[in-house]
C-alpha atoms as a PDB file:
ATOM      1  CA  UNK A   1     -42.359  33.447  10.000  1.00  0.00           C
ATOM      2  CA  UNK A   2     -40.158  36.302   9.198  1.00  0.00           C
ATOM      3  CA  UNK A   3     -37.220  36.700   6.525  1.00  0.00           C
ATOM      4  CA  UNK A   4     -34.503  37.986   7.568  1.00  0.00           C
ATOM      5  CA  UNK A   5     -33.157  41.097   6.124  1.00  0.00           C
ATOM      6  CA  UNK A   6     -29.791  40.088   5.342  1.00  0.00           C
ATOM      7  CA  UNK A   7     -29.830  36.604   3.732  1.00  0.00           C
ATOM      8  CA  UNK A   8     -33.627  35.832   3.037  1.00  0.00           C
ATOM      9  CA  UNK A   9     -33.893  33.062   5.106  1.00  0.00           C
ATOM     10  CA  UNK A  10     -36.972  32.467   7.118  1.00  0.00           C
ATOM     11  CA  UNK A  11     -36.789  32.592  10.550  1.00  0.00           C
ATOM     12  CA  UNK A  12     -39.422  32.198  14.041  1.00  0.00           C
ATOM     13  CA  UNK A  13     -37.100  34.689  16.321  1.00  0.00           C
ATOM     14  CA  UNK A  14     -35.235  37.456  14.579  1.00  0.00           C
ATOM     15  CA  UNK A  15     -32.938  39.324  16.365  1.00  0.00           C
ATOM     16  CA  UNK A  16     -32.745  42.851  16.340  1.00  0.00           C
ATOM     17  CA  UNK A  17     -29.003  43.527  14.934  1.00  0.00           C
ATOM     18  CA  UNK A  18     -27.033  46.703  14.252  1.00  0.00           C
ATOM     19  CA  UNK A  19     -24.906  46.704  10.836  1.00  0.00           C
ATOM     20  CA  UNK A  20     -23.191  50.033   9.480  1.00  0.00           C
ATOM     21  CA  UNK A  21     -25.691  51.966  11.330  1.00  0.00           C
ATOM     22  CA  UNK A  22     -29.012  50.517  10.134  1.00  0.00           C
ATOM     23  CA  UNK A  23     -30.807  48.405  12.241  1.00  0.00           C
ATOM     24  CA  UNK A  24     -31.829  45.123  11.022  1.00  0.00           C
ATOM     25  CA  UNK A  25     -34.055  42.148  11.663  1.00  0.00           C
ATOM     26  CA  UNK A  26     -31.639  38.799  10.824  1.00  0.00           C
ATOM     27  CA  UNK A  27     -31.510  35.253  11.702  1.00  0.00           C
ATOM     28  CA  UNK A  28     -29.342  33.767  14.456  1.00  0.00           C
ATOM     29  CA  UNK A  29     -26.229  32.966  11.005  1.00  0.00           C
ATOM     30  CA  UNK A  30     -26.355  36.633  10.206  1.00  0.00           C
ATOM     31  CA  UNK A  31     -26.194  38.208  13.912  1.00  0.00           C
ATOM     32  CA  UNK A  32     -22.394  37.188  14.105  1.00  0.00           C
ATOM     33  CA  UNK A  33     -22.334  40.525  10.830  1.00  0.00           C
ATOM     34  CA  UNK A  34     -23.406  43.433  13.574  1.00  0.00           C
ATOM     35  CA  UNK A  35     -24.057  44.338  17.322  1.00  0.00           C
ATOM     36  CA  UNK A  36     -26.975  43.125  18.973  1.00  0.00           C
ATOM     37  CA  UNK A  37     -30.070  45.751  19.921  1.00  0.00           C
ATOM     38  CA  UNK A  38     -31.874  45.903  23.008  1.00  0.00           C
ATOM     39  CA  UNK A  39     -35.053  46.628  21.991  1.00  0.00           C
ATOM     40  CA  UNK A  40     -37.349  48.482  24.163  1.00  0.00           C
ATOM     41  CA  UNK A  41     -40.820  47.289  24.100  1.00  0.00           C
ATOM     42  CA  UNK A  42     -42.048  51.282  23.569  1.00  0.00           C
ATOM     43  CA  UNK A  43     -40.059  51.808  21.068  1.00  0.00           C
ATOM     44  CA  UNK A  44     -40.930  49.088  18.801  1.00  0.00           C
ATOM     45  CA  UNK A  45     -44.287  51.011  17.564  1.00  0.00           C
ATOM     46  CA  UNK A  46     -42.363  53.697  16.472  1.00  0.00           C
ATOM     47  CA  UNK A  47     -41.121  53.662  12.523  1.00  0.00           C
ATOM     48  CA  UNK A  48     -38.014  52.111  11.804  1.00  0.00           C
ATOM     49  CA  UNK A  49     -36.951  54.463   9.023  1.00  0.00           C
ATOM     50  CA  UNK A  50     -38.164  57.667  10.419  1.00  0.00           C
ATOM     51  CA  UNK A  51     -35.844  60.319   9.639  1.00  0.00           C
ATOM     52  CA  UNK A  52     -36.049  62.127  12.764  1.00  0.00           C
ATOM     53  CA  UNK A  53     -34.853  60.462  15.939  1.00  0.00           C
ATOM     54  CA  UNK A  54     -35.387  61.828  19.461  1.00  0.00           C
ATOM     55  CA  UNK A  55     -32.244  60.049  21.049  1.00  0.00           C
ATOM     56  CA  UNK A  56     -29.494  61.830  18.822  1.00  0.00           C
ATOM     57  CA  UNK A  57     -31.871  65.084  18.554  1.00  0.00           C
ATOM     58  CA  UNK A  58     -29.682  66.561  20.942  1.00  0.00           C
ATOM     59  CA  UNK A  59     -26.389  66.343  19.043  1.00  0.00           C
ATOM     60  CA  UNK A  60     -27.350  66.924  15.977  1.00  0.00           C
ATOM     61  CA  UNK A  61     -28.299  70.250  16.237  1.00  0.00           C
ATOM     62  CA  UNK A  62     -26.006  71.714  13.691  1.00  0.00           C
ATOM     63  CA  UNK A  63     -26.642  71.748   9.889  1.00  0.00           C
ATOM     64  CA  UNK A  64     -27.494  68.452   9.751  1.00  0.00           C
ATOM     65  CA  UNK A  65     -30.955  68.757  12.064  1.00  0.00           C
ATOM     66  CA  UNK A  66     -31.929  71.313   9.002  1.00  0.00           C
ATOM     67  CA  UNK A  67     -31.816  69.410   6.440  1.00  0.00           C
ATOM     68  CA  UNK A  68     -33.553  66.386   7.852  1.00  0.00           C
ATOM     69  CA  UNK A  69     -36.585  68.867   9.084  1.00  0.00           C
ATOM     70  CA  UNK A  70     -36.522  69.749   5.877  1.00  0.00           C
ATOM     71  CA  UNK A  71     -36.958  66.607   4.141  1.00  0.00           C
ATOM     72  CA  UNK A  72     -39.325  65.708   6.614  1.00  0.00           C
ATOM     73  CA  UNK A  73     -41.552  68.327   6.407  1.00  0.00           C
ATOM     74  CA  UNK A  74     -41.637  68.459   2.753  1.00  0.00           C
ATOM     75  CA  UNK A  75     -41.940  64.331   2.184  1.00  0.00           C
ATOM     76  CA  UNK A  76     -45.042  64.441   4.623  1.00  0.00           C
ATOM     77  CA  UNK A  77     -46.767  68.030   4.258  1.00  0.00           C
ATOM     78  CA  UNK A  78     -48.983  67.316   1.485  1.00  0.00           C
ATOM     79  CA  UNK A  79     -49.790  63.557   2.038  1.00  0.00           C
ATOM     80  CA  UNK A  80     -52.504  64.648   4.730  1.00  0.00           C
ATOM     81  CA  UNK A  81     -54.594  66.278   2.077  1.00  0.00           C
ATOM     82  CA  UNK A  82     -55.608  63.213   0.528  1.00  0.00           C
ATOM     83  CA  UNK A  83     -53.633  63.730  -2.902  1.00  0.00           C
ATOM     84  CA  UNK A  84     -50.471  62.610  -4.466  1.00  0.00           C
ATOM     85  CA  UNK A  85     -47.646  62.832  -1.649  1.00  0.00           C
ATOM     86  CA  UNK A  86     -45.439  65.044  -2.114  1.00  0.00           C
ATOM     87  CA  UNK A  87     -41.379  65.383  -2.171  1.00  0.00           C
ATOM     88  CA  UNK A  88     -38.629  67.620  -2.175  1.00  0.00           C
ATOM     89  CA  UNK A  89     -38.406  67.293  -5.915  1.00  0.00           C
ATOM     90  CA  UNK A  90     -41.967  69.115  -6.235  1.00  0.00           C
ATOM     91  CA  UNK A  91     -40.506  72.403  -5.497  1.00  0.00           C
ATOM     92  CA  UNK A  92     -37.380  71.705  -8.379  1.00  0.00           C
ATOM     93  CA  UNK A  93     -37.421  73.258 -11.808  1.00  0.00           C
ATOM     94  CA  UNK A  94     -36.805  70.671 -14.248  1.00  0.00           C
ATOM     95  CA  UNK A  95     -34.736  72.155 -17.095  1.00  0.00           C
ATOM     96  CA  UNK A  96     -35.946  72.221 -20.797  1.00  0.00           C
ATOM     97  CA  UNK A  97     -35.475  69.785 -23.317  1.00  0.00           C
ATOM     98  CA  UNK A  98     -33.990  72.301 -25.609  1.00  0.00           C
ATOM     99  CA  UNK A  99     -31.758  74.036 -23.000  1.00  0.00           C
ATOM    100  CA  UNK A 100     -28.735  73.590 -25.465  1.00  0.00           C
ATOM    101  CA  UNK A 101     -30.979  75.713 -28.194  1.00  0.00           C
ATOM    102  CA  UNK A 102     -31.667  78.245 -25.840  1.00  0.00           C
ATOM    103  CA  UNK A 103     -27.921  78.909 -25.013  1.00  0.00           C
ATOM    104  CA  UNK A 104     -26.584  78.804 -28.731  1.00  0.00           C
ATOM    105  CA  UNK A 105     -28.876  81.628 -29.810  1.00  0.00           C
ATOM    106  CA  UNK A 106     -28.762  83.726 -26.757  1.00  0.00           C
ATOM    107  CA  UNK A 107     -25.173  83.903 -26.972  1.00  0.00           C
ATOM    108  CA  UNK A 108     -24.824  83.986 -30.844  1.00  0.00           C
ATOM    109  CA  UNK A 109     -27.904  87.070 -30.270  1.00  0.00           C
ATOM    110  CA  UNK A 110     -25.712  88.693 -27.689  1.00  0.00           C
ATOM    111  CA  UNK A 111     -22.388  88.399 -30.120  1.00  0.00           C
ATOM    112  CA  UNK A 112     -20.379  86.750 -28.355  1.00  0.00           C
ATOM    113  CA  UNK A 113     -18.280  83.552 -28.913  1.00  0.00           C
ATOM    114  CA  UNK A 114     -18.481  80.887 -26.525  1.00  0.00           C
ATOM    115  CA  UNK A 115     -14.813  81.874 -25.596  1.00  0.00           C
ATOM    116  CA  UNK A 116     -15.884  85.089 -24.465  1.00  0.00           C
ATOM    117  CA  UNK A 117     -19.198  83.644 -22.626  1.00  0.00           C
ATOM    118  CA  UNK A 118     -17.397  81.423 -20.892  1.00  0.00           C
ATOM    119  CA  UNK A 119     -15.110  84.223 -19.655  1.00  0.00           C
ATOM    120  CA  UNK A 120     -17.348  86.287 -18.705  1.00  0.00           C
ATOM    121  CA  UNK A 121     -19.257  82.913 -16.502  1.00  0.00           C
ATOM    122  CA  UNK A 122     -15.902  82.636 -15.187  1.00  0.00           C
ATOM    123  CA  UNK A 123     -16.243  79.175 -16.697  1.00  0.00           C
ATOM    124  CA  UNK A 124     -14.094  76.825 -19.705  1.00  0.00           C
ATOM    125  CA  UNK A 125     -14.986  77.097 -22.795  1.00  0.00           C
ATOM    126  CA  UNK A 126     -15.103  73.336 -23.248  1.00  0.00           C
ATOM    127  CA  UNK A 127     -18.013  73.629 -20.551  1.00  0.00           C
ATOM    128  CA  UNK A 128     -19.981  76.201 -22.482  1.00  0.00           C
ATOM    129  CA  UNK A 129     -19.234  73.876 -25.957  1.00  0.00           C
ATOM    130  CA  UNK A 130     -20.770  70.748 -24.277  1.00  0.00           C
ATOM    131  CA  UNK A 131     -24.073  72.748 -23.100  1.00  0.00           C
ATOM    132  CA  UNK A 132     -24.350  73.865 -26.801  1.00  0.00           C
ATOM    133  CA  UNK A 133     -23.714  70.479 -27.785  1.00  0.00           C
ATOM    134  CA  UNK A 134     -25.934  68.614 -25.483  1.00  0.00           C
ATOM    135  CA  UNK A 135     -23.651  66.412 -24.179  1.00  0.00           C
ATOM    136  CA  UNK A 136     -24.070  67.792 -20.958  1.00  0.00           C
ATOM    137  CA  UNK A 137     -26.524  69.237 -18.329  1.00  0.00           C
ATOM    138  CA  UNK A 138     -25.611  72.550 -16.828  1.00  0.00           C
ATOM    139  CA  UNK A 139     -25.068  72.215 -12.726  1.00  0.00           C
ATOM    140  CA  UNK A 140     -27.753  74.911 -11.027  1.00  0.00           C
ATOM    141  CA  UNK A 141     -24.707  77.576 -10.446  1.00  0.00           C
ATOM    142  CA  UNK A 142     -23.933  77.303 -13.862  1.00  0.00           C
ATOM    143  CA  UNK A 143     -27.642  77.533 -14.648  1.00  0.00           C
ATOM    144  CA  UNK A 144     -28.213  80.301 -12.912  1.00  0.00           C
ATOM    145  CA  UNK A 145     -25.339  82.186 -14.278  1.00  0.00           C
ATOM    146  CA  UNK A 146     -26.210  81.512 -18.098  1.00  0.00           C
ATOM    147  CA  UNK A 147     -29.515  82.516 -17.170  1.00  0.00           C
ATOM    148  CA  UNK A 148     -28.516  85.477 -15.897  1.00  0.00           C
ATOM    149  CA  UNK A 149     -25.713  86.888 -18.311  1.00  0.00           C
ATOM    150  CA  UNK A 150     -27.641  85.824 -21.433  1.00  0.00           C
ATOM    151  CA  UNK A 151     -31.248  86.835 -19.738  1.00  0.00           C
ATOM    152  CA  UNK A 152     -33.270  83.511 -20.733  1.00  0.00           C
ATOM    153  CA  UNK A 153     -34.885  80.916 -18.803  1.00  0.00           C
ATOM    154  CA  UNK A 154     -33.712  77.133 -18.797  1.00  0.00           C
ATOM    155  CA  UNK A 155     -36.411  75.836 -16.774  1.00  0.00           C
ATOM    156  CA  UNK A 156     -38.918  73.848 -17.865  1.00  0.00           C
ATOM    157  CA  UNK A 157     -42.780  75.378 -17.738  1.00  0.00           C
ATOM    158  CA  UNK A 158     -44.023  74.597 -15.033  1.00  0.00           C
ATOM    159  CA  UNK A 159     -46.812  72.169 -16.358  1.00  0.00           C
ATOM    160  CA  UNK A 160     -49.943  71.175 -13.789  1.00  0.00           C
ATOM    161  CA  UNK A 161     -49.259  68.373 -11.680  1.00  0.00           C
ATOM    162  CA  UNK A 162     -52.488  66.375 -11.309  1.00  0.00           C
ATOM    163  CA  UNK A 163     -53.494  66.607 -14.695  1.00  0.00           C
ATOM    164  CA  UNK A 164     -55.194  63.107 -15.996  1.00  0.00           C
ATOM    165  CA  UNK A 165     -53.874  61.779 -18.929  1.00  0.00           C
ATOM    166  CA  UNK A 166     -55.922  61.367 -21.925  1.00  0.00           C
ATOM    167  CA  UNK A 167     -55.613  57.525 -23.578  1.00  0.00           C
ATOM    168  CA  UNK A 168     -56.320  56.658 -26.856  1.00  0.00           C
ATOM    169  CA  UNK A 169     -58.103  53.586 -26.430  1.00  0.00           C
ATOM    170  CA  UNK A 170     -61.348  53.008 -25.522  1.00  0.00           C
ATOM    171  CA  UNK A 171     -60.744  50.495 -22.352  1.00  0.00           C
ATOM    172  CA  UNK A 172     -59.259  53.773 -20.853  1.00  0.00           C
ATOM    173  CA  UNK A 173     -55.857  51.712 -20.443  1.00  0.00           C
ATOM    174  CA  UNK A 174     -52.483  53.505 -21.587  1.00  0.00           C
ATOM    175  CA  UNK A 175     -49.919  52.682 -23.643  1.00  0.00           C
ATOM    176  CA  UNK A 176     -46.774  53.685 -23.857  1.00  0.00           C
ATOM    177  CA  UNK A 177     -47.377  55.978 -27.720  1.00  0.00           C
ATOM    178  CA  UNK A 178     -49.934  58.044 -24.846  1.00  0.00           C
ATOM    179  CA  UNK A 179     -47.439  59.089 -22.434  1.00  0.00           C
ATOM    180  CA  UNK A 180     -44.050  59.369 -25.158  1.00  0.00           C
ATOM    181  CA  UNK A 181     -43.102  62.318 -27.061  1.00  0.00           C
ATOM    182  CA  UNK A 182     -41.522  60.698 -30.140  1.00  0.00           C
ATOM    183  CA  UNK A 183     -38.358  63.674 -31.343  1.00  0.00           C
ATOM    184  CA  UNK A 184     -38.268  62.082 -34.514  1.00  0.00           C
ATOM    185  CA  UNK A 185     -41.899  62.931 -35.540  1.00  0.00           C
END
């Protein structure tokens, strides 16, 4: 018995439906919701999320076939090693935990009033007020531009990845005081 993906019901014979673009496996009540699939018995080994398809390859050849080699390659290019899979948010910088620190005294060291940094970003002031304020996080262009009028680095060090974590109990289970850094301490 199979559910079926729309209302949870179980079901001997789904049918292979078509709803907003995603194909779906539903009961004979929920086909009425979408267009019915022909399925090809070839095709049916094949994933059904995969983000690359070889029918619409051909028009998609514009920006949009980038990206999705992109994602692919980077969602699937390190899983083969026999580590942690990796994703496209391996290669991001996260930014620090003090970033609004950092900005407040590299501007106040550079003399200038958040008026006249954000004037100089090409920014509002009320921007540069909430970053020193942390009520906000910086977008990556206005990252990089702090970064590079004020000549300081928001990024987070880049820590190692597959480092184990230590626990403090003896069972080697964790808790959650292992893994949290408490600000108030």
């Amino acid at each position: 018995m199979v559910q079926c993906e729309m209302c949870g019901t179980e079901t001997n014979s789904p049918n292979t439906v078509k709803i907003e673009g995603a194909e779906l496996e539903v009961c004979d009540e929920c086909t009425e919701f979408g267009t019915e699939v022909k399925t090809q018995e070839s095709s049916t080994t094949s994933t059904k999320y995969s983000t690359s398809s070889s029918s619409g390859s051909s028009s998609s050849s514009g920006s949009s076939g980038s990206t999705s080699s992109r994602s692919s390659s980077g969602g699937s290019g390190g899983s083969s090693g026999g580590g942690r899979r990796r994703d496209m948010f391996d290669e991001m910088d996260e930014i620090a935990q003090d970033y609004d620190q950092r900005i407040r005294t590299a501007r106040e060291s550079a003399g200038l009033s958040q008026e006249e940094l954000a004037k100089q970003l090409n920014e509002k002031a009320s921007l540069i007020r909430k970053l020193e304020h942390g009520e906000t996080l910086p977008s990556d262009d206005v990252q990089q531009k702090l970064e590079r009028a004020l000549d300081i680095d928001l990024s987070e060090g880049s820590e190692p990845e597959d480092t184990e974590w230590e626990g403090g109990s003896s069972t080697g289970e964790y808790t959650l005081g292992d893994v949290v850094e408490r600000k108030d301490s």
